[in-house]
Protein backbone atom coordinates (compact mmCIF):
# COMPACT_ATOMS: atom_id res chain seq x y z
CA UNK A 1 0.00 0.00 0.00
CA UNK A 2 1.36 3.18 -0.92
CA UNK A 3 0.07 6.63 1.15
CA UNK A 4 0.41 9.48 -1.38
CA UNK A 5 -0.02 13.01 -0.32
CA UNK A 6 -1.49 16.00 -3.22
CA UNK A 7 -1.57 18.98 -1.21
CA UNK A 8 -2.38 18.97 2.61
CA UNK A 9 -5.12 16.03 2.16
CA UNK A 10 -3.35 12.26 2.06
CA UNK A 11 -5.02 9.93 0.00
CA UNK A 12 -4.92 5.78 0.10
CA UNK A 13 -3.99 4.96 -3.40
CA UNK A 14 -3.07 1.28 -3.51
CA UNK A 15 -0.83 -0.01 -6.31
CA UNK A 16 -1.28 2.65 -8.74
CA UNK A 17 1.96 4.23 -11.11
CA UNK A 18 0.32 7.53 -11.55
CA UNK A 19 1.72 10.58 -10.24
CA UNK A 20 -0.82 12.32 -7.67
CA UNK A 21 -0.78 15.67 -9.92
CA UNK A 22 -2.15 13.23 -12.88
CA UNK A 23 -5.16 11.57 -11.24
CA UNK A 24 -8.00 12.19 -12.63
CA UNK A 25 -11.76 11.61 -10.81
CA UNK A 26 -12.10 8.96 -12.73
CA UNK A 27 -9.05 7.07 -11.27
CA UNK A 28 -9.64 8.22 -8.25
CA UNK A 29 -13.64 6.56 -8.33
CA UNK A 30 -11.83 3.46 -9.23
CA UNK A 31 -9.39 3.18 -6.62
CA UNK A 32 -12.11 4.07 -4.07
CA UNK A 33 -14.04 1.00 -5.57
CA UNK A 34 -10.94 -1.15 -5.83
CA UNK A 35 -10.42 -0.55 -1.91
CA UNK A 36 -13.98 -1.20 -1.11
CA UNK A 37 -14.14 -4.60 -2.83
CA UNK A 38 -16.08 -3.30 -5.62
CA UNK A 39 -13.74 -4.92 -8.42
CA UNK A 40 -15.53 -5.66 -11.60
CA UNK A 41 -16.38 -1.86 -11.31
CA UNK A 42 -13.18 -0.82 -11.10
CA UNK A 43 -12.18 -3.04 -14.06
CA UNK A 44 -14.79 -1.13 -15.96
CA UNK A 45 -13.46 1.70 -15.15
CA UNK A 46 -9.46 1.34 -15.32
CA UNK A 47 -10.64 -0.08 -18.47
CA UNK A 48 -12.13 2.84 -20.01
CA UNK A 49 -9.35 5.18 -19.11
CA UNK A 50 -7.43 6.93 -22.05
CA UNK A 51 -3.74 5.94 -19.84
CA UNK A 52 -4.70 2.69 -18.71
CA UNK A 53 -1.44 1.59 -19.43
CA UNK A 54 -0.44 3.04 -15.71
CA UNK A 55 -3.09 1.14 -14.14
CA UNK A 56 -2.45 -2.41 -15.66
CA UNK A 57 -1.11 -4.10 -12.67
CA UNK A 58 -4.47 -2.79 -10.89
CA UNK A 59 -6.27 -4.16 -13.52
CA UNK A 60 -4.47 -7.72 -13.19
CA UNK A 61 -4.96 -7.51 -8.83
CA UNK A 62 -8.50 -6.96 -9.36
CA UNK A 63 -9.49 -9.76 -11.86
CA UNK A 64 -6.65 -11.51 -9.60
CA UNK A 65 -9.53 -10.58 -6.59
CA UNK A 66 -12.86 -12.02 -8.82
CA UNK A 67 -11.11 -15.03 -9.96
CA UNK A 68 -10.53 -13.87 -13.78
CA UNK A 69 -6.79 -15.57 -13.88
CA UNK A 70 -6.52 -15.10 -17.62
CA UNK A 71 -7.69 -11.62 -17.67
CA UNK A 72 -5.39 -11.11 -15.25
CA UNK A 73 -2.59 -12.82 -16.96
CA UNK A 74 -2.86 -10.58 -19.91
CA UNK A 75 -2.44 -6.94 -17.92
CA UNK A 76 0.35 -8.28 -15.80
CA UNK A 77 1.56 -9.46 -18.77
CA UNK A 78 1.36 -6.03 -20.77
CA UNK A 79 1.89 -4.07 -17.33
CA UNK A 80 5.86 -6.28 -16.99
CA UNK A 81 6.07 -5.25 -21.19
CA UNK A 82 5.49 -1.83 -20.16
CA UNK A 83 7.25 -1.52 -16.54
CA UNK A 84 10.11 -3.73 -16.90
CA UNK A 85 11.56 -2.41 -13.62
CA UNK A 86 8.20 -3.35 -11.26
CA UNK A 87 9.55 -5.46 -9.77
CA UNK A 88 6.44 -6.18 -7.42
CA UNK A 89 4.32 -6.77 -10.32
CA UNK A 90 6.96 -9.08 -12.12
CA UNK A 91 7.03 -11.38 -8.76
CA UNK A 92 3.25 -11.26 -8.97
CA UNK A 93 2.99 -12.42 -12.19
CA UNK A 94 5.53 -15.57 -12.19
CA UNK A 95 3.65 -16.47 -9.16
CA UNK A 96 0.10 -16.45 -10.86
CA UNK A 97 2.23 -18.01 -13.64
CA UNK A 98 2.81 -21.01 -11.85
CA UNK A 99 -0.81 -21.12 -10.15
CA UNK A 100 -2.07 -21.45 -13.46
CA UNK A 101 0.83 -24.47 -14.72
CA UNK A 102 2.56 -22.26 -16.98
CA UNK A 103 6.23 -23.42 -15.33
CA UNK A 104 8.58 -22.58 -17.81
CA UNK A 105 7.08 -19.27 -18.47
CA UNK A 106 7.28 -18.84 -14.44
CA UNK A 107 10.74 -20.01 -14.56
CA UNK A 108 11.75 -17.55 -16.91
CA UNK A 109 10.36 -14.55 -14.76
CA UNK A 110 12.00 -15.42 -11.69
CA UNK A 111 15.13 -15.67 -13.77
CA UNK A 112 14.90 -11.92 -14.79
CA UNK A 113 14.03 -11.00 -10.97
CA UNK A 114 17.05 -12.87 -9.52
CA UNK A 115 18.92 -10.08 -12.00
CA UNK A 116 16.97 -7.35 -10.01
CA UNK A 117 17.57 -8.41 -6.48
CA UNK A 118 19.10 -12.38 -6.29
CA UNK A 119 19.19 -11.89 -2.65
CA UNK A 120 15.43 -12.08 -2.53
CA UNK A 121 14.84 -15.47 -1.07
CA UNK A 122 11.31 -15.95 -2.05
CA UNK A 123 12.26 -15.30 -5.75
CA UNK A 124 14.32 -18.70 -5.14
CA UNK A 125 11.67 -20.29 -3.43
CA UNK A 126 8.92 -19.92 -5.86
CA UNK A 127 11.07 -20.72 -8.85
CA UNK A 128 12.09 -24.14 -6.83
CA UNK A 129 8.12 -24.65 -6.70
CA UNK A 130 7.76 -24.13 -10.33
CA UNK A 131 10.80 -26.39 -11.09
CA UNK A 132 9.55 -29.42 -8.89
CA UNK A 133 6.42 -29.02 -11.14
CA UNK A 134 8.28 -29.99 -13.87
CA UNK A 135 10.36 -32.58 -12.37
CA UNK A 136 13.66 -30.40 -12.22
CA UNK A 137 16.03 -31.87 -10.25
CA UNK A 138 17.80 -28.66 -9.48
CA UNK A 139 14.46 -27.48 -7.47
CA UNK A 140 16.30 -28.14 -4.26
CA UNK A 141 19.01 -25.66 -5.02
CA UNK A 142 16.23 -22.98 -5.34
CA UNK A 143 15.35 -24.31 -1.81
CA UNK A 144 18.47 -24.18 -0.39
CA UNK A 145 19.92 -20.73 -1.48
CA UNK A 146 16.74 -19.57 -0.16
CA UNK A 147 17.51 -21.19 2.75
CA UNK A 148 21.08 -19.89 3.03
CA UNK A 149 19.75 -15.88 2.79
CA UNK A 150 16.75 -17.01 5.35
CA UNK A 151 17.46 -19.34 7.44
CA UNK A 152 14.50 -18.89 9.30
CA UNK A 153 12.37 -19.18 5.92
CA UNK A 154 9.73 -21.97 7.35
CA UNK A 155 8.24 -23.08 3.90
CA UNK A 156 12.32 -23.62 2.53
CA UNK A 157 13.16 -25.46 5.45
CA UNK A 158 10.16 -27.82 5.31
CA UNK A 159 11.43 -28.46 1.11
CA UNK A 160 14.13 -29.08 2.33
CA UNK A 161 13.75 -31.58 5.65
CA UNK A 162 11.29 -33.62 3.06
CA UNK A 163 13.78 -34.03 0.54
CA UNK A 164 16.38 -35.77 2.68
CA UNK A 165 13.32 -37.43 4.69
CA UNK A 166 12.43 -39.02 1.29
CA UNK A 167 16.50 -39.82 0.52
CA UNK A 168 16.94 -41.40 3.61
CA UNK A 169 19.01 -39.17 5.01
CA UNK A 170 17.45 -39.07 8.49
CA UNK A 171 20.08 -37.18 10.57
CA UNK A 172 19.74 -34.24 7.81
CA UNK A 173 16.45 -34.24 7.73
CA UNK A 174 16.65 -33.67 11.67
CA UNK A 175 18.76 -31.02 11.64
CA UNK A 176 16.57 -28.68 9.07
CA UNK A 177 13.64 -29.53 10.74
CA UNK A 178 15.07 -28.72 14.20
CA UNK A 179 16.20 -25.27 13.11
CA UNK A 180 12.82 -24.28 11.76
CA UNK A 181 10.97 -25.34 15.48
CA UNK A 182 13.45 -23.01 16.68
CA UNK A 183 11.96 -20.15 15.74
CA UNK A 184 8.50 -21.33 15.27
CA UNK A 185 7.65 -24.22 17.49
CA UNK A 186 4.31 -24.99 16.49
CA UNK A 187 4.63 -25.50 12.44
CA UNK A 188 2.72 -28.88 11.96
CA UNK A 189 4.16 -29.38 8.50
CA UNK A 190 7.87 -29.56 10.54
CA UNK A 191 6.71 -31.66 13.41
CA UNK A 192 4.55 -33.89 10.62
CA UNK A 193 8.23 -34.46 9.33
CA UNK A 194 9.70 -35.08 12.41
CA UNK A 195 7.15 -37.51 13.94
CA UNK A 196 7.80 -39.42 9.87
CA UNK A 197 11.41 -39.46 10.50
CA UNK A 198 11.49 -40.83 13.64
CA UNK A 199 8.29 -43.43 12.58
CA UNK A 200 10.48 -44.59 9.34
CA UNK A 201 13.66 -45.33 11.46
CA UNK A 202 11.16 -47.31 13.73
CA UNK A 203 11.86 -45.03 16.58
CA UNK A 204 8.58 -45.63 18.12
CA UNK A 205 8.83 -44.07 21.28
CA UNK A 206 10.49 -40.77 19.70
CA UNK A 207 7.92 -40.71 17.38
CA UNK A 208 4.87 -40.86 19.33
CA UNK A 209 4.91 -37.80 21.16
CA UNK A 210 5.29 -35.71 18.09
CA UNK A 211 2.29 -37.24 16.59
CA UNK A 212 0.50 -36.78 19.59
CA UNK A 213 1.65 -32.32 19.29
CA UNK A 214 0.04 -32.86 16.08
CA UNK A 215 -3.16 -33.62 17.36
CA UNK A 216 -2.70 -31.53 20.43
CA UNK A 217 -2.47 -28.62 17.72
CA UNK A 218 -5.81 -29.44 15.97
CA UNK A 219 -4.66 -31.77 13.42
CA UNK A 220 -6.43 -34.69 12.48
CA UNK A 221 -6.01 -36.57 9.47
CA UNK A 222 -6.08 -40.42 7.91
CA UNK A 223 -2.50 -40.89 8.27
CA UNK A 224 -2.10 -39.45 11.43
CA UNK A 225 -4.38 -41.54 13.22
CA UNK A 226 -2.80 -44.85 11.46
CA UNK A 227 0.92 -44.21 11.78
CA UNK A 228 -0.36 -43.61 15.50
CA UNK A 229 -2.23 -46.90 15.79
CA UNK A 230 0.76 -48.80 14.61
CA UNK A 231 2.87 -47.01 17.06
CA UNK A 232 1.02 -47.65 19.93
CA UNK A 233 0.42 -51.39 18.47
CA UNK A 234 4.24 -51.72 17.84
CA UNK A 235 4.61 -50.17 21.69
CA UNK A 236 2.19 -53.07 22.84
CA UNK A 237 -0.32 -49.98 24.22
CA UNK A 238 -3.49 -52.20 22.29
CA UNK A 239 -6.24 -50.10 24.00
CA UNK A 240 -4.62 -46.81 22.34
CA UNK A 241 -4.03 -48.49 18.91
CA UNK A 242 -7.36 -49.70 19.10
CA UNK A 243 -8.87 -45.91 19.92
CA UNK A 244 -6.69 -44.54 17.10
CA UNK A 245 -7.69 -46.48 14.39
CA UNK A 246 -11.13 -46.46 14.89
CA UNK A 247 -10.56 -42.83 14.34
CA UNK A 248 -8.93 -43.97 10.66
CA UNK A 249 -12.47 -46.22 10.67
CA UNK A 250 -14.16 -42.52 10.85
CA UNK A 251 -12.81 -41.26 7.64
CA UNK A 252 -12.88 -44.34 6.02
CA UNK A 253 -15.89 -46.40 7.12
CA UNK A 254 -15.42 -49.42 4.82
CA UNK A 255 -11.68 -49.58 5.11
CA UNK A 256 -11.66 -53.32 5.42
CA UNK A 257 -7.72 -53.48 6.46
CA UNK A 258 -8.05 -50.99 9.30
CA UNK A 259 -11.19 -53.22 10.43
CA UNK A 260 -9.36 -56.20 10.24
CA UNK A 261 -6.41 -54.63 12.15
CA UNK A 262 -8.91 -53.60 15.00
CA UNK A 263 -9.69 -57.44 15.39
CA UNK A 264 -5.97 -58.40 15.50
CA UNK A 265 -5.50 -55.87 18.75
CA UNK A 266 -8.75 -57.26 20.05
CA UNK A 267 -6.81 -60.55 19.65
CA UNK A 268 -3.75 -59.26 21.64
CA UNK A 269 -6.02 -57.92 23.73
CA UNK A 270 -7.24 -61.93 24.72
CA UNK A 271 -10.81 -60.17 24.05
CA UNK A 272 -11.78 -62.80 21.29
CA UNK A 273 -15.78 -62.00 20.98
CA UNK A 274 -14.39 -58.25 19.53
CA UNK A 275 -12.39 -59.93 17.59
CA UNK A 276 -14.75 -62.20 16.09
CA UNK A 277 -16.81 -59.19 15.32
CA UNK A 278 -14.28 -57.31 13.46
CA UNK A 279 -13.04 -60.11 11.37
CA UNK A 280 -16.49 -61.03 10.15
CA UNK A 281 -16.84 -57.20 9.43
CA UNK A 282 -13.75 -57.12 7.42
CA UNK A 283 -14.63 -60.10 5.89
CA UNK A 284 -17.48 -58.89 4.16
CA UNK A 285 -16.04 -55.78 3.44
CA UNK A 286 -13.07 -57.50 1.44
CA UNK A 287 -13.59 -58.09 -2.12
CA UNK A 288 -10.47 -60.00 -3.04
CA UNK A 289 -8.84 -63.36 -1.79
CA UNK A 290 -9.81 -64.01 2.00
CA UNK A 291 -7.88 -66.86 2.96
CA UNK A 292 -5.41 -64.98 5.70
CA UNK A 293 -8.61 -63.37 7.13
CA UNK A 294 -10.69 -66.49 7.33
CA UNK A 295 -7.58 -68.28 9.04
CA UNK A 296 -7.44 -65.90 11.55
CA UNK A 297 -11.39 -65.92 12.18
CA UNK A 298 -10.95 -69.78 12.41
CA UNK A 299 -8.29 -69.27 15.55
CA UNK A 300 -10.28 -66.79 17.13
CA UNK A 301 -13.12 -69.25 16.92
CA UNK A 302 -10.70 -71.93 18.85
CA UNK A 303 -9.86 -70.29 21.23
CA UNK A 304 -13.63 -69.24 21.81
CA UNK A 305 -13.83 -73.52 21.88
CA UNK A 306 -16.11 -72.28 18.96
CA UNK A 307 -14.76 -75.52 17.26
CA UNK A 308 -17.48 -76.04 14.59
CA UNK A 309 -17.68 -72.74 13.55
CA UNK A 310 -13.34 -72.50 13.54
CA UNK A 311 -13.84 -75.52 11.05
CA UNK A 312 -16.35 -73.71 8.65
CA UNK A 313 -14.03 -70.58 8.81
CA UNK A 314 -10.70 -73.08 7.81
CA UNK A 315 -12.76 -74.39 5.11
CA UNK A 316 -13.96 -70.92 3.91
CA UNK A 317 -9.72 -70.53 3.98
CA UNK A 318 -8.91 -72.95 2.22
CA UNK A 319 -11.77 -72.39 -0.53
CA UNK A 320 -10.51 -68.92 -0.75
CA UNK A 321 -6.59 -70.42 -1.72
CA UNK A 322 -6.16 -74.24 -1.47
CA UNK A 323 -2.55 -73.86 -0.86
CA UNK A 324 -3.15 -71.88 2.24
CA UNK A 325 -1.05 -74.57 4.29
CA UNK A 326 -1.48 -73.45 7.57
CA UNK A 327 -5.37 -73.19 7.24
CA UNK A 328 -5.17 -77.04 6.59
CA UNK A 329 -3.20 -77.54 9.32
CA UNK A 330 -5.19 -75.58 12.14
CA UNK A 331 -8.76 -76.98 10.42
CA UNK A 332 -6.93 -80.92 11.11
CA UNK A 333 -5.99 -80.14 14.55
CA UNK A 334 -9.38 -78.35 15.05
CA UNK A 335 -11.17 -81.21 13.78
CA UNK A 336 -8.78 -83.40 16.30
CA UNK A 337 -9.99 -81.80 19.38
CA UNK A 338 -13.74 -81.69 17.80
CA UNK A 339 -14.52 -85.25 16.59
CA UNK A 340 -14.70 -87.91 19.36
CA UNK A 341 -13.98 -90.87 16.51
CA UNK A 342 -10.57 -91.76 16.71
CA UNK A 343 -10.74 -93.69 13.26
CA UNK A 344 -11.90 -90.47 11.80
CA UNK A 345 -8.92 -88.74 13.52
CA UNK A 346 -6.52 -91.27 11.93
CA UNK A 347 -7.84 -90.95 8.93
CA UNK A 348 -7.45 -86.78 8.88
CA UNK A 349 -4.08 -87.20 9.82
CA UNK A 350 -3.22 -89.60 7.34
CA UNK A 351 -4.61 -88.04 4.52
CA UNK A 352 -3.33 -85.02 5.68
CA UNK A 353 0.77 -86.14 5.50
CA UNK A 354 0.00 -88.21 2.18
CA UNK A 355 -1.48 -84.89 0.46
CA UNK A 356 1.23 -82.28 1.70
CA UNK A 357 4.35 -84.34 2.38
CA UNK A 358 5.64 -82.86 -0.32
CA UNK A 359 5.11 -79.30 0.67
CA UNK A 360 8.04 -76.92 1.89
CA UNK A 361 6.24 -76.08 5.05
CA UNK A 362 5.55 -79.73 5.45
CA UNK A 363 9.29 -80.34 7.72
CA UNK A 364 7.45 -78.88 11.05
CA UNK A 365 3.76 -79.60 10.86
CA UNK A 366 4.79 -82.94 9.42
CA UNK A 367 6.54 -83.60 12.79
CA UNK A 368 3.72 -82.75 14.68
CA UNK A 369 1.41 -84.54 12.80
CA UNK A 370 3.23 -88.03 12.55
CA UNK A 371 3.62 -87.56 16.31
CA UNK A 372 0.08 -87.01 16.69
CA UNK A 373 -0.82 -89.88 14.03
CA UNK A 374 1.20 -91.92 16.39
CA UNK A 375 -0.59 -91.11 19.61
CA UNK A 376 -3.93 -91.64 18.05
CA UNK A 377 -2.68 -95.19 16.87
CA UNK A 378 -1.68 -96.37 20.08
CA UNK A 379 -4.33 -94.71 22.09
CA UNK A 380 -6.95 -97.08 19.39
CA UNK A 381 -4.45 -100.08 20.21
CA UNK A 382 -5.10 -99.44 23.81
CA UNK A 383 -8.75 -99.24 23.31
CA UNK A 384 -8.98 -102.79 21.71
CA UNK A 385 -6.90 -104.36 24.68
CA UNK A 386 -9.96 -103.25 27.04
């Protein structure tokens, strides 16, 4: 805003390039109505004006202000052709440049204001932001020389902590992100980062609390709530991962994996009917091969002594993938403990080592189940003695 004075009276005149001595009513209407919101009537106005080329860049701000961004690329355009030197204007149009995806045209603008004043760091930052957009490597330079003339520039800092986040380069990523808390503590893009650095080198513990300042701070989100439930889950705190991703479950209702993940902490948890419940929920949620889920619905079932129903659900498994070894395993030493026929037992067992004997998994359920063949042999040799 620039405060012009003709006379004794001072006069708001906001953006204009026209000496005070040269302002006519009509210019003077306009800026009222440009200052009072009142834009397209100022446009119509500016417009209309036999020197409108000193009132381009208002023309641009106020089609800028009613959404108009082509209308408004055109008079920044033709206000930079005619005021080479603005630089305010310039900087305003390679930013509207790249809100509208014209990138190399952006490029080239912050290129000719980085040879007006290349100590500007936000003339580096916003042509890093239009070089990411087109997959330029070099983008993190722009971040970093804005960096080195702010180092207390939050939004260069935050470029810069993701790009070694997303290298790898963990300690780096640290450091940036600890020098932008220093000087504002509460930026949850920063402490987003550093509860993700911490999470990705399985620092649980460290990790936590700075997911838990994001929420503290108002911030709730998908992905915060589920890097939290795995955190508490990997931390063995069960109730908490529970609460957390039923929070996930409340921006995505049907989200059959986070239902099914509720049922596995019910299962930690020793509360089996819960996790019964969630199971069959994600069960008929899921829409692709169910054999995993169905095997874990079967144990559940056991350990409920639900035995008939843990044999349907091991059958369901192994109808849902045949090869699903370890379903056929737990549904033959479900059906063990459920039949009372030891012939019948014999039999399962039997066919059981004759069909996967030849199976890479087969080394340690094989041992078990020879074993158990055995027992059930003698135990029917004892039986005809009596």
């Amino acid at each position: 805003m620039l405060i012009k004075t003709c006379g004794l009276i001072p006069m708001i005149f906001l953006f204009g390039n026209a000496l005070c001595s040269a302002q006519s009513p009509s210019v003077r209407e306009a800026d009222s109505l440009f200052v009072n919101g009142n834009y397209s009537r100022a446009i119509s106005i500016y417009e209309d004006l036999e020197s409108a080329t000193e009132v381009y860049d208002n023309i641009a701000r106020a089609y800028m202000a009613i959404g108009n961004y082509d209308a408004a690329l055109k008079y920044y355009r033709l206000n930079v052709e005619a005021h080479p030197d603005d630089a305010l204007s310039k900087y305003e149009y390679a930013r509207l440049l790249s809100k509208t995806k014209h990138f190399d045209e952006a490029v080239s603008q912050f290129n000719d204001l980085m040879n007006i004043d290349y100590r500007n760091p936000n003339y580096h930052y916003e042509m890093g932001l239009a070089l990411e957009q087109l997959k330029d490597s070099t983008a993190i330079n722009r971040f970093q020389i804005a960096y080195d003339l702010d180092s207390s520039h939050q939004k260069a800092i935050f470029k810069i902590a993701k790009n070694h986040l997303q290298e790898g380069r963990f300690e780096a990523s640290h450091f940036y992100i600890d020098k932008g808390l220093e000087t504002y503590a509460n930026n949850v893009e920063l402490i987003s980062l550093k509860a993700q650095n911490y999470y990705h080198q399985k620092y649980y513990k460290k990790a936590k609390p700075w997911f838990l300042k994001l929420i503290a701070l108002g911030e709730s989100s998908e992905f915060i709530h589920e890097k939290l439930s795995l955190i508490h889950a990997e931390l063995y705190e069960f109730e908490d991962a529970i609460a957390q991703r039923k929070l996930v479950l409340s921006y995505s209702p049907f989200d059959a994996t986070s239902v099914f993940v509720i049922g596995t902490y019910y299962e930690q948890l020793e509360d089996y009917e819960q996790a019964e419940n969630y199971y069959l929920t994600a069960l008929n949620l899921k829409d692709k091969p169910l054999d995993f889920e169905y095997q874990k619905l079967g144990y559940v079932y056991n350990r409920q002594k639900k035995y008939g129903e843990a044999i349907a659900a091991f059958q369901r498994s192994l109808k849902e993938n045949p090869d699903n070894f370890n379903s056929a395993f737990f549904l033959l030493s479900t059906k063990d403990v459920y039949y009372a026929d030891v012939d019948s037992k014999i039999a399962l067992y039997e066919n059981f080592i004759d069909t996967y004997k030849d199976e890479k998994m087969f080394a340690g359920y094989g041992t078990i189940a020879k074993k158990r063949l055995k027992e059930l042999k003698e135990e029917k040799f004892l039986d005809k003695k009596q």
